[in-house]
PDB file of N, CA and C in Angstrom:
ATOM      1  N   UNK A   1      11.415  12.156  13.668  1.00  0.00           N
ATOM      2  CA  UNK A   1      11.286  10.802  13.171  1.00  0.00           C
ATOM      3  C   UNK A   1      11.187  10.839  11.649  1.00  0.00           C
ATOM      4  N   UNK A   2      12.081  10.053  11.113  1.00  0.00           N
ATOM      5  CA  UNK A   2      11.981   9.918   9.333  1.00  0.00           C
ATOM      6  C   UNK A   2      10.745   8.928   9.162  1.00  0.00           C
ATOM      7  N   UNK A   3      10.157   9.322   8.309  1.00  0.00           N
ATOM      8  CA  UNK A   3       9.396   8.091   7.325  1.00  0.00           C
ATOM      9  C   UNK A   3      10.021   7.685   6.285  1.00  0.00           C
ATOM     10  N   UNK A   4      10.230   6.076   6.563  1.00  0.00           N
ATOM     11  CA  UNK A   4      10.394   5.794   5.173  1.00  0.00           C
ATOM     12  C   UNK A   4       9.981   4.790   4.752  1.00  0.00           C
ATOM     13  N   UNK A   5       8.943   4.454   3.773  1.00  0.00           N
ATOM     14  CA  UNK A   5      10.027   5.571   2.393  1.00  0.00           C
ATOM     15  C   UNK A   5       9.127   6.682   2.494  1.00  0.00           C
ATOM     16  N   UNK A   6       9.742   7.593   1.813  1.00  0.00           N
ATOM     17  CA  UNK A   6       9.675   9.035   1.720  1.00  0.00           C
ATOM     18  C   UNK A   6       8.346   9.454   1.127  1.00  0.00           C
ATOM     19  N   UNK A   7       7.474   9.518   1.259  1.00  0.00           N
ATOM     20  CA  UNK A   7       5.574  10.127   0.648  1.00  0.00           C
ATOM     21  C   UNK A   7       6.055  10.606  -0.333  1.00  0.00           C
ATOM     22  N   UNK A   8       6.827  11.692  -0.674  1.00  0.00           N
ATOM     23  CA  UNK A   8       7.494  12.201  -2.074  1.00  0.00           C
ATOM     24  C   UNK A   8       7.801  11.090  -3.216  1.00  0.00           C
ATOM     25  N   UNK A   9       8.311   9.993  -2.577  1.00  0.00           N
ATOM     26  CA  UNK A   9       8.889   8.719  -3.584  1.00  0.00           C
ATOM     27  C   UNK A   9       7.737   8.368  -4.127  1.00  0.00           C
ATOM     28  N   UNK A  10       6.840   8.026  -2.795  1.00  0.00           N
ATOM     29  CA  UNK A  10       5.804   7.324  -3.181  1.00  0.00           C
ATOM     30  C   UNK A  10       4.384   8.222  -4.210  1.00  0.00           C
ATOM     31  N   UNK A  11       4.657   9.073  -4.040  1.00  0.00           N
ATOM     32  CA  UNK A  11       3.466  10.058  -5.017  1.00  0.00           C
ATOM     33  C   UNK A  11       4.501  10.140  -6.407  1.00  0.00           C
ATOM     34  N   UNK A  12       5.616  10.015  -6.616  1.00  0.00           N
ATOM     35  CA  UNK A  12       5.968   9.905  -7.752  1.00  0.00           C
ATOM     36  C   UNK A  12       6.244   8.538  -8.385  1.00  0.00           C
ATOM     37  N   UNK A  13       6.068   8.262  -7.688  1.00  0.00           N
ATOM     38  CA  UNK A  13       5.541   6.438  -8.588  1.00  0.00           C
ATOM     39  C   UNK A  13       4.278   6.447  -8.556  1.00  0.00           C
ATOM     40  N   UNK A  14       3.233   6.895  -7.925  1.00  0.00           N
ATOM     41  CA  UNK A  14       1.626   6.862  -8.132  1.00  0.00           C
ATOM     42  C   UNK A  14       1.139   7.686  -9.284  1.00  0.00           C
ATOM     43  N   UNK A  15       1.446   9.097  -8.790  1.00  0.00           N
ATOM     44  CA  UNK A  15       1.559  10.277  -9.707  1.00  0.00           C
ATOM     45  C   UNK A  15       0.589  11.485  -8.748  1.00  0.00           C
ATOM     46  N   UNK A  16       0.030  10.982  -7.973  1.00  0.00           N
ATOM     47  CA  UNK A  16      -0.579  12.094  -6.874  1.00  0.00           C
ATOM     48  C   UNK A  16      -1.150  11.265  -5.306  1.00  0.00           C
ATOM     49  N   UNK A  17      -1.070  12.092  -4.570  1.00  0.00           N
ATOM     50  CA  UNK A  17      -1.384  11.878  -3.385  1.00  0.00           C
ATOM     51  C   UNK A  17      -3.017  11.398  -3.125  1.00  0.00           C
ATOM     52  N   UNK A  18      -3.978  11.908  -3.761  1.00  0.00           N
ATOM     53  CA  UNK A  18      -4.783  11.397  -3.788  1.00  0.00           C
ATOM     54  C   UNK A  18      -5.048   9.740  -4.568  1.00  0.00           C
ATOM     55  N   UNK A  19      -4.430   9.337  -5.617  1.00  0.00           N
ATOM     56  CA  UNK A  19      -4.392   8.386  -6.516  1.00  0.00           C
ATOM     57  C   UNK A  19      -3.379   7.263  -5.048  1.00  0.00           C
ATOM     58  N   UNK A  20      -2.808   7.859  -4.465  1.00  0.00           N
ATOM     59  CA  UNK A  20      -1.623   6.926  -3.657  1.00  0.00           C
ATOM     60  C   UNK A  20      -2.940   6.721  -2.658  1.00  0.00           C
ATOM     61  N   UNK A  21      -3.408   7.504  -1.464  1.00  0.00           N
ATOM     62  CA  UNK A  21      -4.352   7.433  -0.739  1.00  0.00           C
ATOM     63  C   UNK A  21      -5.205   6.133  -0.971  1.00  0.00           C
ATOM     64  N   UNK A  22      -5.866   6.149  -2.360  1.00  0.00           N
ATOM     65  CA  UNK A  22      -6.737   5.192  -2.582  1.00  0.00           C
ATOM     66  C   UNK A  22      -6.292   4.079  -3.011  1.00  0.00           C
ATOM     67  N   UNK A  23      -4.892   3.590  -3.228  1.00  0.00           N
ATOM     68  CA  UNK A  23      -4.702   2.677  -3.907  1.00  0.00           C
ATOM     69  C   UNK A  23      -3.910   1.664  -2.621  1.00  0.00           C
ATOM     70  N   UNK A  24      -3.757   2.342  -1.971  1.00  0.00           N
ATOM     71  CA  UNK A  24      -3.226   2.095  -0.392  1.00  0.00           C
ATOM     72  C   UNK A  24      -4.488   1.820   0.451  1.00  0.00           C
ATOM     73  N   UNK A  25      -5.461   2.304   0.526  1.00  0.00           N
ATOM     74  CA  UNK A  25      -6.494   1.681   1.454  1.00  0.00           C
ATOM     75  C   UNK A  25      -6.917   0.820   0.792  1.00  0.00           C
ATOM     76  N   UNK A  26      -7.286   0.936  -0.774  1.00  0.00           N
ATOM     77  CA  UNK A  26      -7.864  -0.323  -0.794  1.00  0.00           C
ATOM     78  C   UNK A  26      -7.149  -1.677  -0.956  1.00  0.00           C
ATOM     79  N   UNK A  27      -6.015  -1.741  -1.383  1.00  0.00           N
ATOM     80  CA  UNK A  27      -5.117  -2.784  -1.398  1.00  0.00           C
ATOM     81  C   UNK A  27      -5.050  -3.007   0.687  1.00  0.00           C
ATOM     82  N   UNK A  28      -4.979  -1.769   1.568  1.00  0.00           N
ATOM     83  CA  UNK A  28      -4.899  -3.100   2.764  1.00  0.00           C
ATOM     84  C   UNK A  28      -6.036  -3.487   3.073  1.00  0.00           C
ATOM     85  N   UNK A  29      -7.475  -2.593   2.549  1.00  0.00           N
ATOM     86  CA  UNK A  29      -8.702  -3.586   3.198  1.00  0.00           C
ATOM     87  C   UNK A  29      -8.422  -4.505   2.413  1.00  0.00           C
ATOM     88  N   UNK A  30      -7.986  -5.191   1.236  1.00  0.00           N
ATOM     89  CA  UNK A  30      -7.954  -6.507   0.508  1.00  0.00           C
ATOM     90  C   UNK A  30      -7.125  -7.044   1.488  1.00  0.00           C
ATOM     91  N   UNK A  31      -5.618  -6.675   1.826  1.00  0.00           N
ATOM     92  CA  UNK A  31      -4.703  -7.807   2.476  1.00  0.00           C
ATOM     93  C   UNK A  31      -5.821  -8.393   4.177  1.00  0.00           C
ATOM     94  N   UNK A  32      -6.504  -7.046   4.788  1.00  0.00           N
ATOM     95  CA  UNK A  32      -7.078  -7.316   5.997  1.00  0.00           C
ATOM     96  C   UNK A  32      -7.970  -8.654   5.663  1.00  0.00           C
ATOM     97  N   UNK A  33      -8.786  -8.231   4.730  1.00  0.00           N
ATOM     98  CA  UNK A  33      -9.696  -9.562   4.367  1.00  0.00           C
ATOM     99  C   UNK A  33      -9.535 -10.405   3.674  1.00  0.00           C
ATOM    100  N   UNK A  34      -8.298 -10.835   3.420  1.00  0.00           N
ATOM    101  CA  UNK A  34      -7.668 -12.156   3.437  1.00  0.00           C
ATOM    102  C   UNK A  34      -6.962 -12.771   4.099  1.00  0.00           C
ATOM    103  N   UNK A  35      -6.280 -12.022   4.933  1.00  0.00           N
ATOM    104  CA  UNK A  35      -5.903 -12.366   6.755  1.00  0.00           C
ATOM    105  C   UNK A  35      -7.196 -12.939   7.191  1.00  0.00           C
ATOM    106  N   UNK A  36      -7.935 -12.396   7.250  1.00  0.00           N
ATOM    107  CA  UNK A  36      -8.662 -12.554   8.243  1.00  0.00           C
ATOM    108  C   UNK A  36      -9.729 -14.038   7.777  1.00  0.00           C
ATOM    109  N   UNK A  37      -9.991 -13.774   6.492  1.00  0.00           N
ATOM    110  CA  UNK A  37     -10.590 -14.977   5.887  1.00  0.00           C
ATOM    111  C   UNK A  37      -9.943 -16.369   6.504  1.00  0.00           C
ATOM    112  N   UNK A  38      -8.203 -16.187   6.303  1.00  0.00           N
ATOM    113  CA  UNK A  38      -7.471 -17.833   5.945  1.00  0.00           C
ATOM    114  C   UNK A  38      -7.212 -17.911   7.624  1.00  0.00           C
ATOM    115  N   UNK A  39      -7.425 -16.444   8.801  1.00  0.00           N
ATOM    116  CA  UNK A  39      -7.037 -16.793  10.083  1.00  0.00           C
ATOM    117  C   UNK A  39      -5.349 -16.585  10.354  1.00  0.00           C
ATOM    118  N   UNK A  40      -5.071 -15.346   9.574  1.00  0.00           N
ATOM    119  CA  UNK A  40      -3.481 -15.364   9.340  1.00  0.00           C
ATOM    120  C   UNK A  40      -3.232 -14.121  10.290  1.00  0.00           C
ATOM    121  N   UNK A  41      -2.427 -14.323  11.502  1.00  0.00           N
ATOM    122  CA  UNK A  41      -2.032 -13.181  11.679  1.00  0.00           C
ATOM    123  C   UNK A  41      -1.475 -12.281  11.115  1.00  0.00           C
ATOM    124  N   UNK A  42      -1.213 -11.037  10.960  1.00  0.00           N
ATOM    125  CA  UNK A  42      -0.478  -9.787  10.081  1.00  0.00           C
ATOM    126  C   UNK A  42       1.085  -9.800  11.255  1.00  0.00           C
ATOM    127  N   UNK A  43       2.351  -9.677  10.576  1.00  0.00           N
ATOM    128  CA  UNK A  43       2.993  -9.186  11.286  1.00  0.00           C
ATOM    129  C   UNK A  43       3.382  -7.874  11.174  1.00  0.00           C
ATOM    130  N   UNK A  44       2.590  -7.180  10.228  1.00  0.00           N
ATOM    131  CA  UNK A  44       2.804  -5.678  10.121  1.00  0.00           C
ATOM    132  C   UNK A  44       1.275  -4.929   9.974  1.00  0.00           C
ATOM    133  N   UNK A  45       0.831  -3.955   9.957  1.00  0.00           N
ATOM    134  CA  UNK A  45       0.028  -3.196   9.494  1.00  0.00           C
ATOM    135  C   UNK A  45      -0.261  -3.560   8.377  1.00  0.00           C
ATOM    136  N   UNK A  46      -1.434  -3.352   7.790  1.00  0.00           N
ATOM    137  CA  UNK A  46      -1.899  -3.864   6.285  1.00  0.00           C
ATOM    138  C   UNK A  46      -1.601  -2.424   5.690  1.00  0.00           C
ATOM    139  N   UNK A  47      -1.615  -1.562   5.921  1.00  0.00           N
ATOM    140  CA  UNK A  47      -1.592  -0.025   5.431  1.00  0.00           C
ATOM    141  C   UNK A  47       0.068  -0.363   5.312  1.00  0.00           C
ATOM    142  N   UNK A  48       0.828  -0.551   6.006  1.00  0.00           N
ATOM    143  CA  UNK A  48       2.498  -0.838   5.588  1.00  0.00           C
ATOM    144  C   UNK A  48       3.041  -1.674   4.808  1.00  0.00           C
ATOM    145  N   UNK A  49       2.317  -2.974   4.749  1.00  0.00           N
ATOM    146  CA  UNK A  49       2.177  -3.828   3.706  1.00  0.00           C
ATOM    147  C   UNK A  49       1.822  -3.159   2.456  1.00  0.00           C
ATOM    148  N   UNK A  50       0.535  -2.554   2.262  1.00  0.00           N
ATOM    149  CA  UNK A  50       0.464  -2.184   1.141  1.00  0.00           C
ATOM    150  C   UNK A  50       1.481  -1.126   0.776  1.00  0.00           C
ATOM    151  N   UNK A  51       2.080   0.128   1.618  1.00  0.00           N
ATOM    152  CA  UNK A  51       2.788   0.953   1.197  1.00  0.00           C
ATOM    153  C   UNK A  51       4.109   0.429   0.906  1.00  0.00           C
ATOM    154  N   UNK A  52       4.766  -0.756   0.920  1.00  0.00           N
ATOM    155  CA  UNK A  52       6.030  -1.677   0.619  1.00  0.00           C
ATOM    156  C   UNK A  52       5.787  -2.155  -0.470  1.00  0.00           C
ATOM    157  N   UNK A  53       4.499  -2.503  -1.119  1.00  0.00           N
ATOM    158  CA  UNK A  53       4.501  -2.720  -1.925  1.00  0.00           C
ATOM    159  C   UNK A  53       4.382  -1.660  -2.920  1.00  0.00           C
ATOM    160  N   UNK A  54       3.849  -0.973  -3.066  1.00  0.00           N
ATOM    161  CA  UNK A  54       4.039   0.440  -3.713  1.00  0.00           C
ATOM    162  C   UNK A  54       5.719   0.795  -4.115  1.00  0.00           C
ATOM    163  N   UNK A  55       5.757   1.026  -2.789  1.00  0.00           N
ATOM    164  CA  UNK A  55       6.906   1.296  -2.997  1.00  0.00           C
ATOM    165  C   UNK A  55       8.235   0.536  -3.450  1.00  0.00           C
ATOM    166  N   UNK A  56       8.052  -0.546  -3.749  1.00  0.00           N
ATOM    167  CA  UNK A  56       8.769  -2.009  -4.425  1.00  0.00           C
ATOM    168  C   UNK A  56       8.065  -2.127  -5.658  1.00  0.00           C
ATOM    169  N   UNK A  57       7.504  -1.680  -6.375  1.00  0.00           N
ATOM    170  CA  UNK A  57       7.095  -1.886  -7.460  1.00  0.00           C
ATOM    171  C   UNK A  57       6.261  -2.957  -7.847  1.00  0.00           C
ATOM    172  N   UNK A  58       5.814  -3.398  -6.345  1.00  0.00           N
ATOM    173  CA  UNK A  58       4.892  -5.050  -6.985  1.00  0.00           C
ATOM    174  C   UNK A  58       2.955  -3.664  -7.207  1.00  0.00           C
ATOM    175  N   UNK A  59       3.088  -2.821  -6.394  1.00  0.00           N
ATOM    176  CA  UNK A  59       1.527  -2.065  -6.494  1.00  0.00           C
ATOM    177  C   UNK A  59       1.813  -0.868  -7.204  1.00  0.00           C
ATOM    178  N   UNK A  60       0.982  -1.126  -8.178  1.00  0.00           N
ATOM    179  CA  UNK A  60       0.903   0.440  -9.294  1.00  0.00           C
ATOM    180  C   UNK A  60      -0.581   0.587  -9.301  1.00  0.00           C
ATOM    181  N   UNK A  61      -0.865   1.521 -10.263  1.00  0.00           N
ATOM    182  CA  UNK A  61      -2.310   2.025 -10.955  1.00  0.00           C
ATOM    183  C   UNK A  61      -2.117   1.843 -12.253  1.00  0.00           C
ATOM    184  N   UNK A  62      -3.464   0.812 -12.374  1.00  0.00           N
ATOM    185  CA  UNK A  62      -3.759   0.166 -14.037  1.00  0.00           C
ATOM    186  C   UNK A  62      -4.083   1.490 -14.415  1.00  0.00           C
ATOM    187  N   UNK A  63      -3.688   1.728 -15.909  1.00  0.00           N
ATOM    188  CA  UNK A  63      -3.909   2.501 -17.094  1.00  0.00           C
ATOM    189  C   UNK A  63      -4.680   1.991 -17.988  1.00  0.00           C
ATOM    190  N   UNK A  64      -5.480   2.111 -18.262  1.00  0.00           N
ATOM    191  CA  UNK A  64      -6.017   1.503 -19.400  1.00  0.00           C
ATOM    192  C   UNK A  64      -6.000   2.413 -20.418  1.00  0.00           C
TER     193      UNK A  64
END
């Protein structure tokens, strides 16, 4: 079975696997608890949601 997108893609737009890890759970506990706040069903995984977005360029890691 392929994954995609590819964990490789995605750690090189993050810059490490650990930095991706965390920026992915916490972006879907945010999407979960705002589902769940407004009563919205998910039609995907919040963990896939967030990794689409990652991987679409709408979720990065602020630099300051």
């Amino acid at each position: 079975m392929m994954l995609y997108p590819p964990v490789a893609d995605l750690v090189d737009k993050i810059g490490s696997r650990y930095q991706l890890v965390n920026l992915v759970a916490r972006r879907a506990r945010t999407i979960s608890a705002e589902a769940e706040e407004k009563q919205i069903p998910l039609d995907k995984k919040a963990v896939s949601i967030a990794i689409d977005e990652v991987y679409t360029g709408k979720l990065s890691i602020d630099e300051h």
